[in-house]
N, C-alpha and C. Protein backbone atom coordinates (compact mmCIF):
# COMPACT_ATOMS: atom_id res chain seq x y z
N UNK A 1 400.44 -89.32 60.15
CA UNK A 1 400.93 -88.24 59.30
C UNK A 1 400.06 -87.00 59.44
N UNK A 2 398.81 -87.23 59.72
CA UNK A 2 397.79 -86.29 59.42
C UNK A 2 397.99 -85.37 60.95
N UNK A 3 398.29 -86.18 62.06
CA UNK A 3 398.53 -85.70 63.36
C UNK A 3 399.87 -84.89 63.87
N UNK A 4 400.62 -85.11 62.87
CA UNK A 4 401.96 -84.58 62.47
C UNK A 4 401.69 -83.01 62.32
N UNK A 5 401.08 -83.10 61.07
CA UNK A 5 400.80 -81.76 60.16
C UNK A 5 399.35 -81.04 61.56
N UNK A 6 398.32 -81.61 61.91
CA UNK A 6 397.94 -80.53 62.49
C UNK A 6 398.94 -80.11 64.11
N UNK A 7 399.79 -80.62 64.76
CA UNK A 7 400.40 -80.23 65.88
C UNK A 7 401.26 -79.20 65.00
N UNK A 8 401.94 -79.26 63.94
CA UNK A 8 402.64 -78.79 63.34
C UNK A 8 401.92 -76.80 63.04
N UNK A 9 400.18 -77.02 62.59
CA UNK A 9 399.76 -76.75 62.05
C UNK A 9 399.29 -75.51 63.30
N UNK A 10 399.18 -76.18 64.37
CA UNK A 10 399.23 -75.79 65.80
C UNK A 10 400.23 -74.61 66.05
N UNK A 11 401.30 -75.26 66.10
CA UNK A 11 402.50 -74.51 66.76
C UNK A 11 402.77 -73.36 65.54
N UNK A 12 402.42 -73.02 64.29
CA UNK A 12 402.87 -72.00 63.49
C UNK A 12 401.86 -71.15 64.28
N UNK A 13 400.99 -71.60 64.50
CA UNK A 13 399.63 -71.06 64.33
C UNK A 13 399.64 -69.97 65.65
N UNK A 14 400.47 -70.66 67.11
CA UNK A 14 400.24 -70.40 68.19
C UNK A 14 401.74 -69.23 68.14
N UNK A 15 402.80 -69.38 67.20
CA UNK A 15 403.64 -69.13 66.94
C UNK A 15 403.18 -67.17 66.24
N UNK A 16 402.47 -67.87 65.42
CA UNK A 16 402.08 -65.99 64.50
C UNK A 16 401.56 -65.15 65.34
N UNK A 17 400.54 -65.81 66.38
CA UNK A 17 399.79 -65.45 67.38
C UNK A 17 400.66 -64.50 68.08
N UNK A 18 401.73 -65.31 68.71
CA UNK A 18 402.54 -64.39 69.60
C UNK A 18 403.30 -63.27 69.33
N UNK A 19 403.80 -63.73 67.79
CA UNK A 19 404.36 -62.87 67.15
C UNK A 19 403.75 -61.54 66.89
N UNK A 20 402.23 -61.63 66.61
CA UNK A 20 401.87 -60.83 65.44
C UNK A 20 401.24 -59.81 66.76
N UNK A 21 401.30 -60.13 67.97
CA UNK A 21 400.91 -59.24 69.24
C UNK A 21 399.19 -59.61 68.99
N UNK A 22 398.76 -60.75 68.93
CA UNK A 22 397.66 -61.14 69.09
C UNK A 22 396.79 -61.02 70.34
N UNK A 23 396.12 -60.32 70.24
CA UNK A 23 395.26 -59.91 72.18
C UNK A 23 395.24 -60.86 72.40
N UNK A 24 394.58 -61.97 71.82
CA UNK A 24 394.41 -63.47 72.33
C UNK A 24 395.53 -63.92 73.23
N UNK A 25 396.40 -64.11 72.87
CA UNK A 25 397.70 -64.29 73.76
C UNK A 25 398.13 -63.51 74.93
N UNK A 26 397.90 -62.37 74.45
CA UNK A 26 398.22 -61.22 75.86
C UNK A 26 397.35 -61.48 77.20
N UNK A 27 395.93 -61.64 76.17
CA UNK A 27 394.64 -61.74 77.02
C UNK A 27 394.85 -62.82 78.14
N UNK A 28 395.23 -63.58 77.36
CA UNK A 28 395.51 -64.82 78.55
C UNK A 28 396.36 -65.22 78.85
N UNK A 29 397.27 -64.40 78.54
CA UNK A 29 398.29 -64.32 79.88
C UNK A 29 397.82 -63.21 80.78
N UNK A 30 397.33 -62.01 80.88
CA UNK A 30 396.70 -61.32 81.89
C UNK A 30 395.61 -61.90 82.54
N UNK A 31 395.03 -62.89 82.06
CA UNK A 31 393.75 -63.64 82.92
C UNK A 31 394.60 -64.54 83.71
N UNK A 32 395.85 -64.90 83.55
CA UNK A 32 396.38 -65.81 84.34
C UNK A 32 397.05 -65.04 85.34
N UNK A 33 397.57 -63.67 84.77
CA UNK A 33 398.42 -63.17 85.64
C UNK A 33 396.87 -62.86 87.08
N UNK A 34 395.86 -62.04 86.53
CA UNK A 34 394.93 -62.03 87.48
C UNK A 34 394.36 -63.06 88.40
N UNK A 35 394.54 -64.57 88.25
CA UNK A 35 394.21 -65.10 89.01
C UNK A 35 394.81 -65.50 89.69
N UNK A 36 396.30 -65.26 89.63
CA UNK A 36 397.48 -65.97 90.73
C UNK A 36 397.60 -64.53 91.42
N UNK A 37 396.81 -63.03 91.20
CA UNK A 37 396.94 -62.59 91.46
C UNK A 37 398.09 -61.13 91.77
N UNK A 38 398.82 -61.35 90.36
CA UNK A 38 399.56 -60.11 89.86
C UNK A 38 398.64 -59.22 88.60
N UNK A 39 398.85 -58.08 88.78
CA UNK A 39 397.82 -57.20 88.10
C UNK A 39 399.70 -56.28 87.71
N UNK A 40 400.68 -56.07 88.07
CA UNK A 40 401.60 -55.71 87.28
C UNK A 40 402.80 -55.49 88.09
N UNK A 41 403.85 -54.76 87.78
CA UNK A 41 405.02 -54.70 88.56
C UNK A 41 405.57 -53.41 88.87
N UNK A 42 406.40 -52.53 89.97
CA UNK A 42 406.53 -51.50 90.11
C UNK A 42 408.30 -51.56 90.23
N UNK A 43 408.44 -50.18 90.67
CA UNK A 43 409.95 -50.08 91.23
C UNK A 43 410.13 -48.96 92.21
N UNK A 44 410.61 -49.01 93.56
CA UNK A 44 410.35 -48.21 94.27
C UNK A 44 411.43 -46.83 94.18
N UNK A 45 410.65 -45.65 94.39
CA UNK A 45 411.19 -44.65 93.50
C UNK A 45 411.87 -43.78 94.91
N UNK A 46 411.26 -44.28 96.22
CA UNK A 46 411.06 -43.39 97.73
C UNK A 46 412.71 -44.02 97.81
N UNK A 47 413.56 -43.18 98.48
CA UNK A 47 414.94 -43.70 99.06
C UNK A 47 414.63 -45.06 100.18
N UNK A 48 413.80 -44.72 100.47
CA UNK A 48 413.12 -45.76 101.91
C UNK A 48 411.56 -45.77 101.56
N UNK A 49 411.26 -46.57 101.87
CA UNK A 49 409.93 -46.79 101.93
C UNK A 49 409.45 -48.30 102.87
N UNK A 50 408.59 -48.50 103.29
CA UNK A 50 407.79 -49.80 104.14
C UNK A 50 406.93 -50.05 103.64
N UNK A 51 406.76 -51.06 103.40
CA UNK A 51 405.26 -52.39 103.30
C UNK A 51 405.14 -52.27 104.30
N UNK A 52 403.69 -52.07 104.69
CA UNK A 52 403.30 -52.10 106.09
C UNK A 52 402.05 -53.52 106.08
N UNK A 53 401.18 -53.35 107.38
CA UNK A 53 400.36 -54.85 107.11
C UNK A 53 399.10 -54.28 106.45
N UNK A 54 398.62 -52.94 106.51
CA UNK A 54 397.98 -52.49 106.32
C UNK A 54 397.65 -51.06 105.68
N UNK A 55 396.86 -50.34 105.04
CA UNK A 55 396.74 -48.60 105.06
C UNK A 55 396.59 -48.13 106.29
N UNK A 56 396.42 -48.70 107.65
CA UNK A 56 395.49 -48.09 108.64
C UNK A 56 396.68 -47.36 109.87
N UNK A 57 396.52 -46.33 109.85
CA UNK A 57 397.65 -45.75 110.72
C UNK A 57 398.53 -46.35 111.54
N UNK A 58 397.77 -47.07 111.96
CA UNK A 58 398.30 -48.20 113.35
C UNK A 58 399.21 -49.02 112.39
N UNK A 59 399.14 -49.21 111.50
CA UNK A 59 399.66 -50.69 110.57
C UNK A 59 401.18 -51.56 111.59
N UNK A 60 401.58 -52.35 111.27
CA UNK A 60 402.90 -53.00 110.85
C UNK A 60 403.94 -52.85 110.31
N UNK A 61 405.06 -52.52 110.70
CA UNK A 61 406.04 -52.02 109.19
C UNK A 61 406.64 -53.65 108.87
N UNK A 62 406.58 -54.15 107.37
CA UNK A 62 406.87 -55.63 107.78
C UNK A 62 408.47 -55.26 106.85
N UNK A 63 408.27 -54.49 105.98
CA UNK A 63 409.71 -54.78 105.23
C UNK A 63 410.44 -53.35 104.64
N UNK A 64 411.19 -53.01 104.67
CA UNK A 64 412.11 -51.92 104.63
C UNK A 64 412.39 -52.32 103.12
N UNK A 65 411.72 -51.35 102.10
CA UNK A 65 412.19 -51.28 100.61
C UNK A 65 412.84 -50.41 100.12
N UNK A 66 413.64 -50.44 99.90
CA UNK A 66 414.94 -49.41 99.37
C UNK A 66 414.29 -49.16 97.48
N UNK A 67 414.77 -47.55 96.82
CA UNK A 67 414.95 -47.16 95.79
C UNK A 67 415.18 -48.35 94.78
N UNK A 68 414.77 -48.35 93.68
CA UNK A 68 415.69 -49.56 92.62
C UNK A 68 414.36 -50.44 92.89
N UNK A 69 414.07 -51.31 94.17
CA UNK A 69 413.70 -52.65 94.56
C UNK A 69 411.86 -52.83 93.64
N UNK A 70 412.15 -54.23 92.84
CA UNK A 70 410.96 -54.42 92.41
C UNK A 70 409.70 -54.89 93.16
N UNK A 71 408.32 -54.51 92.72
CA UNK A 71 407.36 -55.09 93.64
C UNK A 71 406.67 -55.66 92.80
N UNK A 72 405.97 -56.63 92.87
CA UNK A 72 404.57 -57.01 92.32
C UNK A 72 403.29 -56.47 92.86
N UNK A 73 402.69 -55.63 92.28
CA UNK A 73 401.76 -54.71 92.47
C UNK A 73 400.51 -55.75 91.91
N UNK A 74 399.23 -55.95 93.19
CA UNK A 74 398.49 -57.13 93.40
C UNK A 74 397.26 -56.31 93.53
N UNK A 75 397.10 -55.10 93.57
CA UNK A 75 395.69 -54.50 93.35
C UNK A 75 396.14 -53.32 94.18
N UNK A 76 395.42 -52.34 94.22
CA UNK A 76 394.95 -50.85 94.63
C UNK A 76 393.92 -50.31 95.09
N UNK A 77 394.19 -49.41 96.55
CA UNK A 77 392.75 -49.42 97.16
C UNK A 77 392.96 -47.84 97.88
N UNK A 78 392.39 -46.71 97.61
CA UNK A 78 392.11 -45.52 97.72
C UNK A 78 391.38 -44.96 99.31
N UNK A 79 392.52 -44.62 100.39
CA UNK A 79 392.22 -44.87 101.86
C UNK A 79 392.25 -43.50 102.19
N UNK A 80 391.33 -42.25 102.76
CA UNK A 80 391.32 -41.25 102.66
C UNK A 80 392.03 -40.12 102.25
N UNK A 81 391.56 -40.27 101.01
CA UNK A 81 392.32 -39.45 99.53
C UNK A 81 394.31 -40.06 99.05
N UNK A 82 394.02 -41.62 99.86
CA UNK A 82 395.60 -41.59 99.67
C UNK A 82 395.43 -42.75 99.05
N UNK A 83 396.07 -43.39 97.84
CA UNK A 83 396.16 -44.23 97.32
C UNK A 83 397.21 -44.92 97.78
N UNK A 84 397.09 -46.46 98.12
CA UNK A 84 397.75 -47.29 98.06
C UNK A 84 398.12 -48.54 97.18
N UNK A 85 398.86 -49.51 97.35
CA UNK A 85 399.18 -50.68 96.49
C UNK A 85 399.09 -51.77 97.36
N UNK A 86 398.64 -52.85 96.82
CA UNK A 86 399.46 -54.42 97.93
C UNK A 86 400.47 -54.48 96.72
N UNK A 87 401.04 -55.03 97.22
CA UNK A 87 402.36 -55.39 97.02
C UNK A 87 403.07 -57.25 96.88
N UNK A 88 403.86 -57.49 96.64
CA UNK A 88 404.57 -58.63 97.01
C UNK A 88 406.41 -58.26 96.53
N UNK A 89 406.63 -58.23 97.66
CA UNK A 89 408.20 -58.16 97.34
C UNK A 89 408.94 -59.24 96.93
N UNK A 90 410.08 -58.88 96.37
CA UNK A 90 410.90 -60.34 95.58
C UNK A 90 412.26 -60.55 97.01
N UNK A 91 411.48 -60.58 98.42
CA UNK A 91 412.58 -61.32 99.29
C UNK A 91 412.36 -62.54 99.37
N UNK A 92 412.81 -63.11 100.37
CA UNK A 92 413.24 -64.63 100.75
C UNK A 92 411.82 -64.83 100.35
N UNK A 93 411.20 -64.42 101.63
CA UNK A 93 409.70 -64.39 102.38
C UNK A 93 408.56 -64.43 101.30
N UNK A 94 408.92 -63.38 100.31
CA UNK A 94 407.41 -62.88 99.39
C UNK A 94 406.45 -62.12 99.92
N UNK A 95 407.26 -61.61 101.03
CA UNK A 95 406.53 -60.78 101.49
C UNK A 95 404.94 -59.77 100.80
N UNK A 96 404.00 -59.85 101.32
CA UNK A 96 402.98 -59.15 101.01
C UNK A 96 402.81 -57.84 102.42
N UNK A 97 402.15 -56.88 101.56
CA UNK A 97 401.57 -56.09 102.30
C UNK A 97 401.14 -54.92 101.65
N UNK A 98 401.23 -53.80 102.52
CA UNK A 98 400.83 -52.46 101.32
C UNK A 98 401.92 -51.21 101.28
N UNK A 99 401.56 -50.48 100.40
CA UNK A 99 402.75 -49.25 100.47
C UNK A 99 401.90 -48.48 99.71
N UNK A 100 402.36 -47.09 100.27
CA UNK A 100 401.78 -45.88 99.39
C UNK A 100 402.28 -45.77 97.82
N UNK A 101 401.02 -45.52 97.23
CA UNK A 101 401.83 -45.52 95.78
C UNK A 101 402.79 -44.20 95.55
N UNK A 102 402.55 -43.41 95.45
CA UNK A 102 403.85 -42.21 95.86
C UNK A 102 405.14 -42.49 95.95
N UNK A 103 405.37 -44.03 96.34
CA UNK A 103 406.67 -44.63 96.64
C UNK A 103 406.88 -45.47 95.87
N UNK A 104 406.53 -45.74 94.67
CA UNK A 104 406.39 -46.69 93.58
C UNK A 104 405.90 -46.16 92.18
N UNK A 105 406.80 -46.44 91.14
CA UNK A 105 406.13 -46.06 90.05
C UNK A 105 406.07 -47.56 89.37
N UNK A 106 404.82 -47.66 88.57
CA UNK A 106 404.49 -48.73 88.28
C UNK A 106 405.62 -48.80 86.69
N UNK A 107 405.94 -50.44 85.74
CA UNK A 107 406.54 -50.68 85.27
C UNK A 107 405.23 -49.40 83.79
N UNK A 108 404.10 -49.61 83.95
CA UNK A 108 403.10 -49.18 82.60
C UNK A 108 403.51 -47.83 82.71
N UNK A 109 403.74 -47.02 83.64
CA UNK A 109 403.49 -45.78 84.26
C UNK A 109 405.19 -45.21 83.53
N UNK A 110 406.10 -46.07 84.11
CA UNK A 110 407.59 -45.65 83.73
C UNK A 110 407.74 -45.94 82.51
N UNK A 111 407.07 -46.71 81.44
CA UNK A 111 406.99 -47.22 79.91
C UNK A 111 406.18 -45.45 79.49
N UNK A 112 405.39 -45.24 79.91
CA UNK A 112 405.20 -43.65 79.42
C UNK A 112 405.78 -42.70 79.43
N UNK A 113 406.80 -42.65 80.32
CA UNK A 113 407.25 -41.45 80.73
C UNK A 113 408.54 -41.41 80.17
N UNK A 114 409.09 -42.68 80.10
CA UNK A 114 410.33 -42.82 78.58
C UNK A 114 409.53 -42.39 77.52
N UNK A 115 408.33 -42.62 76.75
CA UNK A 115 408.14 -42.17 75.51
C UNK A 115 407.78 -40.83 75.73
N UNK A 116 407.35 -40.11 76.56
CA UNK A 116 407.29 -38.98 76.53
C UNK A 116 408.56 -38.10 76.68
N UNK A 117 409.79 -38.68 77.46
CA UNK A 117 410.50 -37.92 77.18
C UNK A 117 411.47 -38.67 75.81
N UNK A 118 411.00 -39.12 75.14
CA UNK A 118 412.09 -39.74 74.35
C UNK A 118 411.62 -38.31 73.24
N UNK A 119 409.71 -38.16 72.87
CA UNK A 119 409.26 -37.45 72.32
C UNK A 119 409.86 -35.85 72.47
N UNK A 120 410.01 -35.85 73.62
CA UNK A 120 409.87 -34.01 73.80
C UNK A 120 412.05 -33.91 74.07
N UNK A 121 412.50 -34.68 74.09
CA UNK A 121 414.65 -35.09 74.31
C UNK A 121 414.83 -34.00 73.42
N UNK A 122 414.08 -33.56 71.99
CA UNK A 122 414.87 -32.10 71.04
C UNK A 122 414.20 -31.09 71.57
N UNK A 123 413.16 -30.92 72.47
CA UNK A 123 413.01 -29.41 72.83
C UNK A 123 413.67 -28.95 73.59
N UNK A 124 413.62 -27.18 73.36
CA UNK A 124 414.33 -26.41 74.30
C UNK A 124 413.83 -25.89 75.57
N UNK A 125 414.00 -25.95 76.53
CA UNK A 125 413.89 -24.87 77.91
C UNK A 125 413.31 -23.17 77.59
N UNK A 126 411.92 -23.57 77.97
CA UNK A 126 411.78 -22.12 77.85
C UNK A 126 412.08 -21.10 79.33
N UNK A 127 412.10 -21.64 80.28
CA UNK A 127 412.40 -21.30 81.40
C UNK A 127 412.89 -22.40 82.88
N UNK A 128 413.24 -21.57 83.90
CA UNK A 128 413.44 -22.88 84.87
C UNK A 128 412.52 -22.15 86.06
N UNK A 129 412.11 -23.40 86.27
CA UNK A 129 411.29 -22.95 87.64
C UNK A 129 411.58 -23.33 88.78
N UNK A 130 410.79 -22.84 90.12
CA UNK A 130 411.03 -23.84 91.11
C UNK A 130 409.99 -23.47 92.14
N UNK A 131 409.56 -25.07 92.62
CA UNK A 131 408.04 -25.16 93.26
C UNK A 131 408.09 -24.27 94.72
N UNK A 132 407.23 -23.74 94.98
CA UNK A 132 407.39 -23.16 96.32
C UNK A 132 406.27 -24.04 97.24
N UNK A 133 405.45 -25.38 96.81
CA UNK A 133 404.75 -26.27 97.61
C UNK A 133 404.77 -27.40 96.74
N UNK A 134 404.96 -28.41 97.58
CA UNK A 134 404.77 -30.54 97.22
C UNK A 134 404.47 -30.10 95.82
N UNK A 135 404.59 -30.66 95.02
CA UNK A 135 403.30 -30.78 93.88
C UNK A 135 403.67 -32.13 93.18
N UNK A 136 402.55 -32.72 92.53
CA UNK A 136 402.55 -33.66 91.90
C UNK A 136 402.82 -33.53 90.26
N UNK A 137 404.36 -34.60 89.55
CA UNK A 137 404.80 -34.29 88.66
C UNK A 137 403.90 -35.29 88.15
N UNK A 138 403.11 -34.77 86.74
CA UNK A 138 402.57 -35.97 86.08
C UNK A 138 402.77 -35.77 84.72
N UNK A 139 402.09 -36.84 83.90
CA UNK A 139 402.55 -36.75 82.16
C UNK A 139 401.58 -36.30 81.89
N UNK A 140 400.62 -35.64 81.83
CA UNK A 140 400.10 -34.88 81.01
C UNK A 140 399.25 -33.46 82.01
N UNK A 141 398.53 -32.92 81.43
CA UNK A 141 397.85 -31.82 82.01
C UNK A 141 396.53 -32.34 82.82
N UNK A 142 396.14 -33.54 82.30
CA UNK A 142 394.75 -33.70 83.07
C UNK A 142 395.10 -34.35 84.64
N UNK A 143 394.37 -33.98 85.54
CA UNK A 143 394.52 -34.13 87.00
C UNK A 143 393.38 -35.28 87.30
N UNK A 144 394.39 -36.58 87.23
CA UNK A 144 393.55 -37.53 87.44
C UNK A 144 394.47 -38.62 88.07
N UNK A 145 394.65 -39.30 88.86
CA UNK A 145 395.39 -40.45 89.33
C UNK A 145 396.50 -40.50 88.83
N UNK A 146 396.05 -41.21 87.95
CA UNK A 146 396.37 -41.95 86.84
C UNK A 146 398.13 -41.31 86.11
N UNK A 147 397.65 -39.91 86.00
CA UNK A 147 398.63 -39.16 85.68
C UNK A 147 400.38 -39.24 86.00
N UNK A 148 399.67 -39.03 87.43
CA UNK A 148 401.36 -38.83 88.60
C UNK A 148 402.46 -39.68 88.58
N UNK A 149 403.60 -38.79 88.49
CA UNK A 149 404.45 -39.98 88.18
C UNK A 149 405.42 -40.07 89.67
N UNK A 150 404.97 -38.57 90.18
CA UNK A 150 405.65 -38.81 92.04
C UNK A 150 405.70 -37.40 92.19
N UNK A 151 405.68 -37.86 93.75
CA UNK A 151 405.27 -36.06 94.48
C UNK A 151 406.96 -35.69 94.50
N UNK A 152 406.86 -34.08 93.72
CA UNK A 152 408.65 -33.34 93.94
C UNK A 152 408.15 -32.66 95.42
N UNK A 153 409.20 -32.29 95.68
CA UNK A 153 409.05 -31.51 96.92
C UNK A 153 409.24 -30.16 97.01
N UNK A 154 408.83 -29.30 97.95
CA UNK A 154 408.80 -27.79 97.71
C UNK A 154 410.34 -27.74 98.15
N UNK A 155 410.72 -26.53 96.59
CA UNK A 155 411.99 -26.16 96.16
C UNK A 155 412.44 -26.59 95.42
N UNK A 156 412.37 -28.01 94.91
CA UNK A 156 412.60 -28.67 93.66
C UNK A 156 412.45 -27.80 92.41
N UNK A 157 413.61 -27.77 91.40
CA UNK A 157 413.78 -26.75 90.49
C UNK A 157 413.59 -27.67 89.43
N UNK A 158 412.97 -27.24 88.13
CA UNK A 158 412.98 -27.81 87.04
C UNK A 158 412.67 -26.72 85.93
N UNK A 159 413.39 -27.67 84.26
CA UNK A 159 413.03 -26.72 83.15
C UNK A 159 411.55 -26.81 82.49
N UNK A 160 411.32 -25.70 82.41
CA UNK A 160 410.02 -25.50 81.39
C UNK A 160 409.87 -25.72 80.07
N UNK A 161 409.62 -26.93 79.26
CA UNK A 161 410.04 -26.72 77.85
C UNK A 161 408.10 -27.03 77.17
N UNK A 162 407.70 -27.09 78.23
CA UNK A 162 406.18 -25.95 77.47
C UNK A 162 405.11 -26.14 78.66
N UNK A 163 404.01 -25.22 78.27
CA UNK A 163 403.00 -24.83 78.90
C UNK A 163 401.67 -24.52 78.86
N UNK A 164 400.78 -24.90 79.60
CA UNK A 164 399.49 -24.30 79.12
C UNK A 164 398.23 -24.24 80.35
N UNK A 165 397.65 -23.35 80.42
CA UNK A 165 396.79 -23.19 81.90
C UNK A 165 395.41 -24.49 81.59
N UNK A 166 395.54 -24.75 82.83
CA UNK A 166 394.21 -25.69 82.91
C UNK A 166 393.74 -25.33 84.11
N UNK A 167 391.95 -24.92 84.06
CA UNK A 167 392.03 -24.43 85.43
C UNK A 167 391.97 -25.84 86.37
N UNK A 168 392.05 -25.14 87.31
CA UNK A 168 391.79 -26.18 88.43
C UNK A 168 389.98 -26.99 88.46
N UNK A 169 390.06 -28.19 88.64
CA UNK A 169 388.44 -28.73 88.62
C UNK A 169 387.91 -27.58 89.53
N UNK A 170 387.56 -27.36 90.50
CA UNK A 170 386.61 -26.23 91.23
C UNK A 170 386.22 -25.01 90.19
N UNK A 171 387.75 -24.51 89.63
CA UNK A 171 387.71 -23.12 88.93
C UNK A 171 386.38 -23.62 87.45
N UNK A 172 387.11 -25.13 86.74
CA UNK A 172 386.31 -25.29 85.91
C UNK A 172 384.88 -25.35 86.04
N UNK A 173 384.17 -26.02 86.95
CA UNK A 173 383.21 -25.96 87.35
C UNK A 173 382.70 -24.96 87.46
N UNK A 174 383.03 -23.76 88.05
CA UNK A 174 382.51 -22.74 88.43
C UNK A 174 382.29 -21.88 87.09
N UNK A 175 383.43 -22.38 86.01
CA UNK A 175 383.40 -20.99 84.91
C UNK A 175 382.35 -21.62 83.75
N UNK A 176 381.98 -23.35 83.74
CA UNK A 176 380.69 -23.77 83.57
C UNK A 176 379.52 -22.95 84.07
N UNK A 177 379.37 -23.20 85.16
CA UNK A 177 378.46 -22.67 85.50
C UNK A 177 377.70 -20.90 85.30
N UNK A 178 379.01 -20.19 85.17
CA UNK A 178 378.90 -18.86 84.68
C UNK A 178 378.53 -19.11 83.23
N UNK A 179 378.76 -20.24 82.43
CA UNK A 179 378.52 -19.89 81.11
C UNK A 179 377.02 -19.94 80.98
N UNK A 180 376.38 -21.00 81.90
CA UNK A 180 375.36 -21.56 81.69
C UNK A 180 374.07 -20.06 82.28
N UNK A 181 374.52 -19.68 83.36
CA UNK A 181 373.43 -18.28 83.57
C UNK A 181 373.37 -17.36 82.39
């Protein structure tokens, strides 16, 4: 009876846990996801894109990933100024390999960028613009990785519904440095 009530006593227990968004639970399921070796999931954003065998120019092209197609994103490794992903695709195979991140927005990355536009869906257009070089669209103002949500291309038009100057890191640095003489 007594073995009853604690399995019992168990399962509410393991039950609130999950419910109540207990790190404990999350935690270890991300320690598991890390050791089989998924760190998270993407969706490829490039019309075309390749897993190749490698970052290294020479590489392999092993698999042709179309727009839509999910990846399991297995770690990230930064190959002269270009960030990449390994990968594991959901074909026959399971294919592994790498792809530029540029061609992938991760599942954490696209969970922001719905709340940001879910946030800003009642503002108005203060203007429309349009890029005259590549630039990188990201969610917020700070210029860090992390940010980008994918390179638009020069001519790509979009609305302005706000703004604010940040200098560029070099400029900042430099207008430090003027403060400091």
């Amino acid at each position: 009876m007594k073995a009853n009530r604690f399995v019992i006593f168990i399962l509410i227990g393991t039950f609130a846990m999950t419910m109540g968004g207990c790190g404990l639970i999350s935690g270890t399921i991300d320690n598991i996801s890390n050791v089989v070796g998924l760190t998270g999931t993407g969706t490829v954003i490039a019309k075309r894109s390749q897993i190749r065998s490698s970052y290294a120019v020479v590489a392999a092209d092993l698999l042709e990933v179309k727009r839509g197609d999910k990846l399991d994103v297995l770690e990230s490794e930064e190959f002269e100024k270009v960030k990449w992903y390994r990968v594991r695709a959901h074909d026959d195979d399971q294919t592994e390999g790498w792809i530029e991140s540029q061609n992938v927005i991760t599942d954490a990355l696209l969970t922001k960028s719905r709340e940001l536009a879910e946030k800003d869906k009642t503002m108005q257009a203060q203007a429309t613009g349009q890029l005259r070089a590549a630039s990188n669209l990201r969610l917020d103002s700070e210029q860090k990785d992390e940010n980008v949500l994918f390179k638009l291309d020069n001519g790509s038009t979009f609305d302005i519904i706000e703004w604010r100057y940040v200098p560029r890191v070099q400029d900042a640095a430099e207008i430090a440095k003027k403060k400091n003489e």
